[in-house]
C-alpha atoms as a PDB file:
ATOM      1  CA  UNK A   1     160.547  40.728 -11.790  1.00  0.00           C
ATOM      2  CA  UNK A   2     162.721  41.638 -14.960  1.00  0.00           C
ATOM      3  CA  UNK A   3     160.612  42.480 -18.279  1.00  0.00           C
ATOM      4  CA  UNK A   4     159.976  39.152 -19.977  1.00  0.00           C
ATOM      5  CA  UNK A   5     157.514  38.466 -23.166  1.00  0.00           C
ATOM      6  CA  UNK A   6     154.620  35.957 -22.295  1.00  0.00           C
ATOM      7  CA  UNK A   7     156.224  32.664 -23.833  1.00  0.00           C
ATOM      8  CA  UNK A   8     153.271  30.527 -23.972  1.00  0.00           C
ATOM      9  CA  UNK A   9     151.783  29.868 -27.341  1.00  0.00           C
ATOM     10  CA  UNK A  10     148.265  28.549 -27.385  1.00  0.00           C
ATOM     11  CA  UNK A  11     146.948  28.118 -30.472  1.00  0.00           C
ATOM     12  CA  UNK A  12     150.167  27.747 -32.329  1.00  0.00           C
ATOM     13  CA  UNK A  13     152.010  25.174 -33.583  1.00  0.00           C
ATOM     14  CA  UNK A  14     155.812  25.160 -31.304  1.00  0.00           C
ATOM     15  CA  UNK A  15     158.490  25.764 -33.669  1.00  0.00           C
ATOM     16  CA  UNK A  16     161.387  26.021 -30.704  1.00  0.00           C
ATOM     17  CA  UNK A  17     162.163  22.962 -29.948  1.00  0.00           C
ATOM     18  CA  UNK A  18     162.690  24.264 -26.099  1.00  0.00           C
ATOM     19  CA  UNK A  19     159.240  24.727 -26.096  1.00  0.00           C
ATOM     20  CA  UNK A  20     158.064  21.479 -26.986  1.00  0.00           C
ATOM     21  CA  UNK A  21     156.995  18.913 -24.142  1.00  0.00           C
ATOM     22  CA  UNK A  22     155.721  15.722 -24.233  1.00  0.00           C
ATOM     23  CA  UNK A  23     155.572  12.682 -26.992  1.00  0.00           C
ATOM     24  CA  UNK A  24     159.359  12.283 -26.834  1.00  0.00           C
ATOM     25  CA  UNK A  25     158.474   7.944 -26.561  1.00  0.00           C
ATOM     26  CA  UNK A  26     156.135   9.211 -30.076  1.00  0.00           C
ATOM     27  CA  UNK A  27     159.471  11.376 -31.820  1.00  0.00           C
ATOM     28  CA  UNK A  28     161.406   8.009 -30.676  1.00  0.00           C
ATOM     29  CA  UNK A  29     159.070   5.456 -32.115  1.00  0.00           C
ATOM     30  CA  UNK A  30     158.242   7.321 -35.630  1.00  0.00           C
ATOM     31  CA  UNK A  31     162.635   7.575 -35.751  1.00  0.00           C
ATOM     32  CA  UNK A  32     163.726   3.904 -34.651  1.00  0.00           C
ATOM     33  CA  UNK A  33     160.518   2.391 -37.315  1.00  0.00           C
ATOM     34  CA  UNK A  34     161.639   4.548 -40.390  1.00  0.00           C
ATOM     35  CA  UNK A  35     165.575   3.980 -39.789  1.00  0.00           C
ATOM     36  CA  UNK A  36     163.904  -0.012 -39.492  1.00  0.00           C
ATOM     37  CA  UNK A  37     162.584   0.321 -42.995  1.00  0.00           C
ATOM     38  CA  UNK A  38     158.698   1.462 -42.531  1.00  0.00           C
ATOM     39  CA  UNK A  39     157.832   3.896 -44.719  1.00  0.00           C
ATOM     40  CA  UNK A  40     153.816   5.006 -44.480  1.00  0.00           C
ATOM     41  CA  UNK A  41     152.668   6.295 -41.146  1.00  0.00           C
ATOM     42  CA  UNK A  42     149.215   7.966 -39.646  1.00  0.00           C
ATOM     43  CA  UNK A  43     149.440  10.057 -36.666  1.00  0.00           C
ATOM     44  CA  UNK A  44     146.025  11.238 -35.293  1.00  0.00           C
ATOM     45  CA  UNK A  45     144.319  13.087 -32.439  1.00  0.00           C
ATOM     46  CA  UNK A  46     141.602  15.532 -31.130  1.00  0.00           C
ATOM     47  CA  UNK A  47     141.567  19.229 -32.350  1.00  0.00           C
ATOM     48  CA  UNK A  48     144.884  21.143 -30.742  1.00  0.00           C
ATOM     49  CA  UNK A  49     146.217  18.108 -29.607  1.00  0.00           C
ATOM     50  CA  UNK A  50     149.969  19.089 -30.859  1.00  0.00           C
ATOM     51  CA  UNK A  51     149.415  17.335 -34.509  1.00  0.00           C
ATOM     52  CA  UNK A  52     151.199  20.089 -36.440  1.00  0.00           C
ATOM     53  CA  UNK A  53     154.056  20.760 -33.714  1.00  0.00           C
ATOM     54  CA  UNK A  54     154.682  16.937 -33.439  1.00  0.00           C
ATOM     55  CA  UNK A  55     155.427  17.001 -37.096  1.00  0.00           C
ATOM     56  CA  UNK A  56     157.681  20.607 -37.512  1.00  0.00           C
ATOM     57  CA  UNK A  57     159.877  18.834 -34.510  1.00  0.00           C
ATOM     58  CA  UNK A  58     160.277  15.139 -36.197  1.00  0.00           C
ATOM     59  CA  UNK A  59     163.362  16.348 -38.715  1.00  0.00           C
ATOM     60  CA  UNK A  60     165.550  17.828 -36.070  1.00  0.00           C
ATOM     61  CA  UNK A  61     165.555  14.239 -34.645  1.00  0.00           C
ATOM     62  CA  UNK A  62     166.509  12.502 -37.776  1.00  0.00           C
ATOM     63  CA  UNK A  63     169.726  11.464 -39.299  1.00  0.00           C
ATOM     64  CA  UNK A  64     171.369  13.098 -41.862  1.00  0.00           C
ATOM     65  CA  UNK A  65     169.988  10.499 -44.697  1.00  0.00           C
ATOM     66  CA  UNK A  66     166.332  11.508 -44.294  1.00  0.00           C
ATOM     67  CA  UNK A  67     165.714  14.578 -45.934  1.00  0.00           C
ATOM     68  CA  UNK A  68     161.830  15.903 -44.614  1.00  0.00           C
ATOM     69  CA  UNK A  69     159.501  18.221 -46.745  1.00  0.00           C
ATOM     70  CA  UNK A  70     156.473  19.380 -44.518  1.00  0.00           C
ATOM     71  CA  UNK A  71     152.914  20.278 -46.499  1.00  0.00           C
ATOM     72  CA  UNK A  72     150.217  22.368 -44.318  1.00  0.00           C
ATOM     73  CA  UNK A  73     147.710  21.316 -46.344  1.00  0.00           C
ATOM     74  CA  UNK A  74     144.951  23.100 -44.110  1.00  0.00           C
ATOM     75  CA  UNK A  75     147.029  26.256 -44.864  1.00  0.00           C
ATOM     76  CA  UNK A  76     147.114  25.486 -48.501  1.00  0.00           C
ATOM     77  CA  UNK A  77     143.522  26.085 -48.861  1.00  0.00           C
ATOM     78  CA  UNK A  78     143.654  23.756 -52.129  1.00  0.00           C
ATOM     79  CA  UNK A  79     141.463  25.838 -55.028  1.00  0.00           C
ATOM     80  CA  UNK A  80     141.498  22.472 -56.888  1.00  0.00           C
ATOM     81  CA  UNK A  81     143.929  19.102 -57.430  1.00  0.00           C
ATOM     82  CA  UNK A  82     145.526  20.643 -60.327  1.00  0.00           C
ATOM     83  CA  UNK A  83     146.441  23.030 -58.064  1.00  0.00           C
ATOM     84  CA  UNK A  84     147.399  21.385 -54.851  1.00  0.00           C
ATOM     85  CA  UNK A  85     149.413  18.750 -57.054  1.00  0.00           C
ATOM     86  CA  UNK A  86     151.473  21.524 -58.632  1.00  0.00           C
ATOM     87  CA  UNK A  87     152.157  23.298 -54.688  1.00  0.00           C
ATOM     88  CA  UNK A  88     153.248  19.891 -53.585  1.00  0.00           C
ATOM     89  CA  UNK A  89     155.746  19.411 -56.294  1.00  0.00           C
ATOM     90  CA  UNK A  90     156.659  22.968 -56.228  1.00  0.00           C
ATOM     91  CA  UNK A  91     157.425  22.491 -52.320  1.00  0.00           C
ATOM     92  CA  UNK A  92     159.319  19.104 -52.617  1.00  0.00           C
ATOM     93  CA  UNK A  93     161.401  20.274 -55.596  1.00  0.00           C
ATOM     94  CA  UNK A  94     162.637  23.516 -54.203  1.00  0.00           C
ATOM     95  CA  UNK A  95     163.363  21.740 -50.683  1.00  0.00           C
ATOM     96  CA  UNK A  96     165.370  18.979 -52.560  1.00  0.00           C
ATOM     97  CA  UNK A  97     166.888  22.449 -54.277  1.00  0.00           C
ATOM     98  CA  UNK A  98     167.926  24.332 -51.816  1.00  0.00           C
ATOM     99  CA  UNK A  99     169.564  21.113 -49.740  1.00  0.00           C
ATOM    100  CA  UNK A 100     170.886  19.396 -52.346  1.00  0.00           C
ATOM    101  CA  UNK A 101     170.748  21.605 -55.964  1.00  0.00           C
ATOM    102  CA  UNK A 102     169.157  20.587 -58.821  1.00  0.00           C
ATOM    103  CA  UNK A 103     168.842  21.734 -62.342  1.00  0.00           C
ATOM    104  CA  UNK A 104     166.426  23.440 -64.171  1.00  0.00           C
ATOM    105  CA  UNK A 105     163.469  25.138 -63.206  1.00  0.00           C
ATOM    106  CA  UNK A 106     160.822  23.782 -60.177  1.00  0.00           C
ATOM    107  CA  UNK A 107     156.883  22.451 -61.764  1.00  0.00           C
ATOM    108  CA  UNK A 108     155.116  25.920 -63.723  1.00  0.00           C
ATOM    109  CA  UNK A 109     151.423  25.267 -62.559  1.00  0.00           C
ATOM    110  CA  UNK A 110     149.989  25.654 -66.134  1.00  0.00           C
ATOM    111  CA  UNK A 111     151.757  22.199 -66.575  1.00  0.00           C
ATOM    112  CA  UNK A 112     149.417  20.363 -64.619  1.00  0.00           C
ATOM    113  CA  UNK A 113     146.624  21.186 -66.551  1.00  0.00           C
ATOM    114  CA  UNK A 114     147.838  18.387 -68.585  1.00  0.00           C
ATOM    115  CA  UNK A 115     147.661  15.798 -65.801  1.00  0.00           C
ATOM    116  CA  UNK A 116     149.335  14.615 -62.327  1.00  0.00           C
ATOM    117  CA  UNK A 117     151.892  12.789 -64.913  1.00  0.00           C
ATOM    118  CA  UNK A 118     153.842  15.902 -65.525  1.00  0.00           C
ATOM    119  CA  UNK A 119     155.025  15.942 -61.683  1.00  0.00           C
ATOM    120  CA  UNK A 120     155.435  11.805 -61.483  1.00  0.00           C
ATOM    121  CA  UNK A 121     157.290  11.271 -64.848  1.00  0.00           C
ATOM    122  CA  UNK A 122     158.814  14.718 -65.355  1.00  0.00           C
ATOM    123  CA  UNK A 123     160.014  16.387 -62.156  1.00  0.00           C
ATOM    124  CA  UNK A 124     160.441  13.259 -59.918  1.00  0.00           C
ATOM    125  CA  UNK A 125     163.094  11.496 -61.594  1.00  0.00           C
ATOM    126  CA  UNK A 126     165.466  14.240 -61.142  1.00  0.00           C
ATOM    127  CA  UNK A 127     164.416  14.704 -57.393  1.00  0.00           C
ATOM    128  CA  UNK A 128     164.828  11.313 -57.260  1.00  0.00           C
ATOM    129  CA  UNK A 129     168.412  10.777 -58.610  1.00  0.00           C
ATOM    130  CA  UNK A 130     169.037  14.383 -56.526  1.00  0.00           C
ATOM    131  CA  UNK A 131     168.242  11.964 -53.311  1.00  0.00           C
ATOM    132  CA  UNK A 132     170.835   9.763 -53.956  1.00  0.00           C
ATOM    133  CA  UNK A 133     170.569   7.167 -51.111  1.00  0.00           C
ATOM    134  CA  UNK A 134     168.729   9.663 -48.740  1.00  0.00           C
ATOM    135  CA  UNK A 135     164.965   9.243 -48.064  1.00  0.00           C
ATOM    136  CA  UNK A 136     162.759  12.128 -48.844  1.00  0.00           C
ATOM    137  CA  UNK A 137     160.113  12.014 -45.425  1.00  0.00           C
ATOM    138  CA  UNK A 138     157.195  13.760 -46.698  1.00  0.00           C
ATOM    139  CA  UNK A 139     154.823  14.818 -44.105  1.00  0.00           C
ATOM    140  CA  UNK A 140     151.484  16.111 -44.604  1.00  0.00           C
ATOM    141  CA  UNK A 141     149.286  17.772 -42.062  1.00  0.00           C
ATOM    142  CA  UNK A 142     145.446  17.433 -41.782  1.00  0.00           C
ATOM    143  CA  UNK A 143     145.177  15.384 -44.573  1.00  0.00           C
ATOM    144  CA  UNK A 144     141.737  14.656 -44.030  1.00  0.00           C
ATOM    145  CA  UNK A 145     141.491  18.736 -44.104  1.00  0.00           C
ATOM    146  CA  UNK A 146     141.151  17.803 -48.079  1.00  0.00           C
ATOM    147  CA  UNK A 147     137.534  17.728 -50.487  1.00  0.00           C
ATOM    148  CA  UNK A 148     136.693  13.814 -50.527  1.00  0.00           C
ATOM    149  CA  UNK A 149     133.585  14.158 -52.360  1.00  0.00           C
ATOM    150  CA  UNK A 150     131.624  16.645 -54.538  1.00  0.00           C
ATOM    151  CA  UNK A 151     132.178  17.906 -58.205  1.00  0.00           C
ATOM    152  CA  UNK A 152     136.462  17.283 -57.732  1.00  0.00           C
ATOM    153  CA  UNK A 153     138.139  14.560 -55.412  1.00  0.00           C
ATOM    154  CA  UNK A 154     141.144  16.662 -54.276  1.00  0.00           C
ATOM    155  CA  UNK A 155     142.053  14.095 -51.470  1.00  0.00           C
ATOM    156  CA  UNK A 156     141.835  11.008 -54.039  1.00  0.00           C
ATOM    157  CA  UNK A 157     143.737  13.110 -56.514  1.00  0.00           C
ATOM    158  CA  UNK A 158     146.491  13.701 -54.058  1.00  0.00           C
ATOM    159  CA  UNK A 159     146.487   9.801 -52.458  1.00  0.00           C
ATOM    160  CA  UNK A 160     146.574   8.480 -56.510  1.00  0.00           C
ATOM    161  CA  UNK A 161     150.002  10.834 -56.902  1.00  0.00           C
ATOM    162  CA  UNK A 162     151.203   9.428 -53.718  1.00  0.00           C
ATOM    163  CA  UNK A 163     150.946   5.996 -54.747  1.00  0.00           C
ATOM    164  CA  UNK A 164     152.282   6.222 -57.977  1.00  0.00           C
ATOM    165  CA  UNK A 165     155.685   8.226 -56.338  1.00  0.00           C
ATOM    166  CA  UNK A 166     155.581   5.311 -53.687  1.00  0.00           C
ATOM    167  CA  UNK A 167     155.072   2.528 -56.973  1.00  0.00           C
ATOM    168  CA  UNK A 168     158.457   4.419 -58.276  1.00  0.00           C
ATOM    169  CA  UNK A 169     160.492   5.087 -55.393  1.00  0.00           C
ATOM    170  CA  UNK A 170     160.234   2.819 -52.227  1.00  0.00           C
ATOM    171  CA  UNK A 171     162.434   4.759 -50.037  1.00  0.00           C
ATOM    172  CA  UNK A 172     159.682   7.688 -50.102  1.00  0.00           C
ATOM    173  CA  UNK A 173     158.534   7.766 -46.367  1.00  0.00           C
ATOM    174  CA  UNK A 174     155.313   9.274 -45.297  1.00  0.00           C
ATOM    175  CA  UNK A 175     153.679  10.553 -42.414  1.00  0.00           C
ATOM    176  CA  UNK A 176     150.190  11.864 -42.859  1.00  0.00           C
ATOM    177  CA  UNK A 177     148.232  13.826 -39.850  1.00  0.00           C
ATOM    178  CA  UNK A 178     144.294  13.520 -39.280  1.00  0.00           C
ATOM    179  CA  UNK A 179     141.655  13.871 -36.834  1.00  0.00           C
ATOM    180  CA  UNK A 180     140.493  10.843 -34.706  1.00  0.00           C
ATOM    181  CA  UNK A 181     137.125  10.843 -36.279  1.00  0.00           C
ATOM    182  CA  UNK A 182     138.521  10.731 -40.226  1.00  0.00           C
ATOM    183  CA  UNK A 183     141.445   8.058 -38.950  1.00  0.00           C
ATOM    184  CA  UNK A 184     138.885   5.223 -40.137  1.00  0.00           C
ATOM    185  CA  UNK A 185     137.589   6.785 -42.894  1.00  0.00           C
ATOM    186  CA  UNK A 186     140.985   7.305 -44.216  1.00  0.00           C
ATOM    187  CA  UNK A 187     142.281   3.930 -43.401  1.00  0.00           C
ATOM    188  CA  UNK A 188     138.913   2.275 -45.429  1.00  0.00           C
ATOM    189  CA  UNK A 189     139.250   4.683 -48.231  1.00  0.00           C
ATOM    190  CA  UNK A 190     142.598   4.288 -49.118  1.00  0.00           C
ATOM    191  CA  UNK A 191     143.670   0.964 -48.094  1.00  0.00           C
ATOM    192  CA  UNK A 192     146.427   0.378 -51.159  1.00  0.00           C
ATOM    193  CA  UNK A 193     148.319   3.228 -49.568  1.00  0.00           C
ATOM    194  CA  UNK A 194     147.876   3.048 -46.027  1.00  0.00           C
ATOM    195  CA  UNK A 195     147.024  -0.366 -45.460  1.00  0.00           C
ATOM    196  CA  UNK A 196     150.037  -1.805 -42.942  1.00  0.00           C
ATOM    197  CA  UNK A 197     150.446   2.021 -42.094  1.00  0.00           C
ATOM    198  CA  UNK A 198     152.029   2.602 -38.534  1.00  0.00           C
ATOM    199  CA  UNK A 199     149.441   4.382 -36.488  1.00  0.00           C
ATOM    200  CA  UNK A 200     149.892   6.455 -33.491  1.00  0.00           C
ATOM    201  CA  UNK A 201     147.568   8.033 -31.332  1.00  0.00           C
ATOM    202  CA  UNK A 202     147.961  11.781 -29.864  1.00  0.00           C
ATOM    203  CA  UNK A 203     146.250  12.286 -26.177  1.00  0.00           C
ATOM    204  CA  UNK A 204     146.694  14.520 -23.174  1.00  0.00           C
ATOM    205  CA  UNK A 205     150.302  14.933 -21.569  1.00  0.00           C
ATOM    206  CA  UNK A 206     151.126  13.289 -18.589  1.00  0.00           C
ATOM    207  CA  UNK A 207     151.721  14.185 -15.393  1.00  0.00           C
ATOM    208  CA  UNK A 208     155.403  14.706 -15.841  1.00  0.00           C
ATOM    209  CA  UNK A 209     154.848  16.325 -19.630  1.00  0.00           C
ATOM    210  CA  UNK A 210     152.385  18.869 -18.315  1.00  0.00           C
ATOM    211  CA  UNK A 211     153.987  20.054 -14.771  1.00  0.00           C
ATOM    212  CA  UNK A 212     157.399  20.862 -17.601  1.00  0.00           C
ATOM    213  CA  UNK A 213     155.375  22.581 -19.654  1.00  0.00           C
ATOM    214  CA  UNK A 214     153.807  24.943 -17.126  1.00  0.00           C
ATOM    215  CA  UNK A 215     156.918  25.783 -15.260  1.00  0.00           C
ATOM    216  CA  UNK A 216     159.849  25.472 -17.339  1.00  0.00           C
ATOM    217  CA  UNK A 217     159.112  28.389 -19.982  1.00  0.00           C
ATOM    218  CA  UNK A 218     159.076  30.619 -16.920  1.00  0.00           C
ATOM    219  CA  UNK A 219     162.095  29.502 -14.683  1.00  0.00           C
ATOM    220  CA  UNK A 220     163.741  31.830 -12.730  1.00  0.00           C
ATOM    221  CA  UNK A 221     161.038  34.448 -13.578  1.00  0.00           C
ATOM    222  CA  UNK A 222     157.590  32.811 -11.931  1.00  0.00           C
ATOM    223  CA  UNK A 223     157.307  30.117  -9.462  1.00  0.00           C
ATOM    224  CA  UNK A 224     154.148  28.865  -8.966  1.00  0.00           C
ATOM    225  CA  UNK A 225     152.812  27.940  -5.164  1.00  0.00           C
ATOM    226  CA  UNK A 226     152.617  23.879  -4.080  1.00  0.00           C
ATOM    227  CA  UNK A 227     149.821  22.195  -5.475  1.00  0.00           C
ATOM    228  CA  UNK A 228     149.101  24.546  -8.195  1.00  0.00           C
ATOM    229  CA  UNK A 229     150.637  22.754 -11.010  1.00  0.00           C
ATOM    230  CA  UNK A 230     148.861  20.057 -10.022  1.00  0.00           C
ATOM    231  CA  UNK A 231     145.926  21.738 -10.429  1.00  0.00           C
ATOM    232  CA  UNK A 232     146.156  23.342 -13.436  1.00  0.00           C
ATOM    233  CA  UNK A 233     146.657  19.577 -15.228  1.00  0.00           C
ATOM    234  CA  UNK A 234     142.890  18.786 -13.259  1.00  0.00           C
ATOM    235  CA  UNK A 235     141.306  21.575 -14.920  1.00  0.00           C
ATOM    236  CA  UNK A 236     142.647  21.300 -18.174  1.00  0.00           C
ATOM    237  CA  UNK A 237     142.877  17.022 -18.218  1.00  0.00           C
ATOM    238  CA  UNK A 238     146.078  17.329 -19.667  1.00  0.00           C
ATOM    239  CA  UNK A 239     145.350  18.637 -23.068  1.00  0.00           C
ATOM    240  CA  UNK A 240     147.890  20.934 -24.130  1.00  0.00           C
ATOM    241  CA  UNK A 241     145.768  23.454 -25.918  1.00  0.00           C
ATOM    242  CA  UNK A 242     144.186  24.485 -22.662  1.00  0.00           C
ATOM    243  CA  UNK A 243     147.168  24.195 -20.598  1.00  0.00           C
ATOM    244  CA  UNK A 244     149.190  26.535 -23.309  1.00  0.00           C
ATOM    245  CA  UNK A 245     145.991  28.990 -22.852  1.00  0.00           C
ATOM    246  CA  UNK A 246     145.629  29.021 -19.034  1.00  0.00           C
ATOM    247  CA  UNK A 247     149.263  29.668 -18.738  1.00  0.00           C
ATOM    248  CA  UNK A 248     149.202  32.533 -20.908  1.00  0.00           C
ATOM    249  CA  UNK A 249     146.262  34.479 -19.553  1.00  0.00           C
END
């Protein structure tokens, strides 16, 4: 058998889009609804349910007029709204930048001491009229990651910025990620921006989804023996965490 790295990836969020199997009908839906005009979406599922690698493989399916800015907002580890208000303009503006140019310098975070109004009525008017007639999809992963309660609301502060850019531009398209359990308590909590929000469910693979992404990454190199396959999606139910992680070891 010729030398060959392990090409599973459990645990990881699939950047390669050979590597990516299963919710094709999902990448489909969320592209037909936002060329139709809908603008706010939720996506949810269960822990490792392909959340994060659902939304890195959305852009390379849409048309040229939707520009996409992604936010890990787990990753981000936000210190405080100040802060996580001046990362997601920072993001957004050097995106729009480096796509489309603008002028100036991106948001300085000692700016936003002075309030959420600095990125809404300074920064976003030139991102804006940077856009042109393209629609900026900005999608933000594990929302519900996000402080909803204690001394500062980060996730309120974040929703009430959202609102305001969707008040000024309607073209803005988003597509938030949570867990299944939050999905509710998201919906009730803020209901003036996600109320009429497209929702869409992660779950296992199916039969089809799984068997490809047990045998294709190895073709040519491993073949597994009849029935196996078949197996493997028993054991694991279909969930693509555990199939990613029984392949590799």
């Amino acid at each position: 058998m010729p030398d060959t790295v392990n090409p599973y990836i459990p645990g990881q969020p699939v950047d390669n889009p050979d590597l990516f199997f299963g919710r094709r009908e999902l990448v489909t839906s969320l592209r037909e609804h936002l060329l139709m005009g809908r603008r706010v979406f939720v996506v949810s599922g269960g822990q490792r349910m392909g959340k994060s690698s659902l939304l890195r493989q959305l852009p390379k399916h849409l048309p040229a007029e939707f520009l996409s800015v992604r936010v890990d907002l787990l990753d981000e580890g936000a210190r405080s709204a100040n802060w996580l208000l001046w990362r997601l303009g920072d993001l957004i503006w050097h995106e729009v930048d480096q796509r489309l140019g603008l002028t100036g310098q991106g948001p300085a975070l000692a700016e936003f001491e002075d309030g959420r109004e600095v990125f809404t009525e300074r920064y976003w008017p030139e991102i804006r009229s940077a856009l042109g007639d393209r629609c900026l999809v900005l999608m933000l992963d594990d929302l519900d990651s996000l402080a909803d309660d204690g001394e500062e609301d980060v996730q309120g502060s974040l929703v009430s910025v959202l609102e305001e850019l969707r008040r000024q531009d309607g073209t803005l398209a988003l597509i938030l990620s949570t867990s299944v359990t939050r999905q509710e308590v998201l919906l009730r909590r803020h209901g003036r921006l996600l109320g009429g929000s497209v929702s869409s469910l992660l779950g296992p693979l199916n039969s089809d989804e799984a068997t490809r992404l047990i045998t294709w990454p190895v073709d040519g190199v491993l073949a597994y023996d009849y029935g196996v396959a078949r197996r493997m999606i028993e054991i694991t139910s279909g969930q693509p965490y555990y199939l990613q992680l029984l392949c590799f070891e």
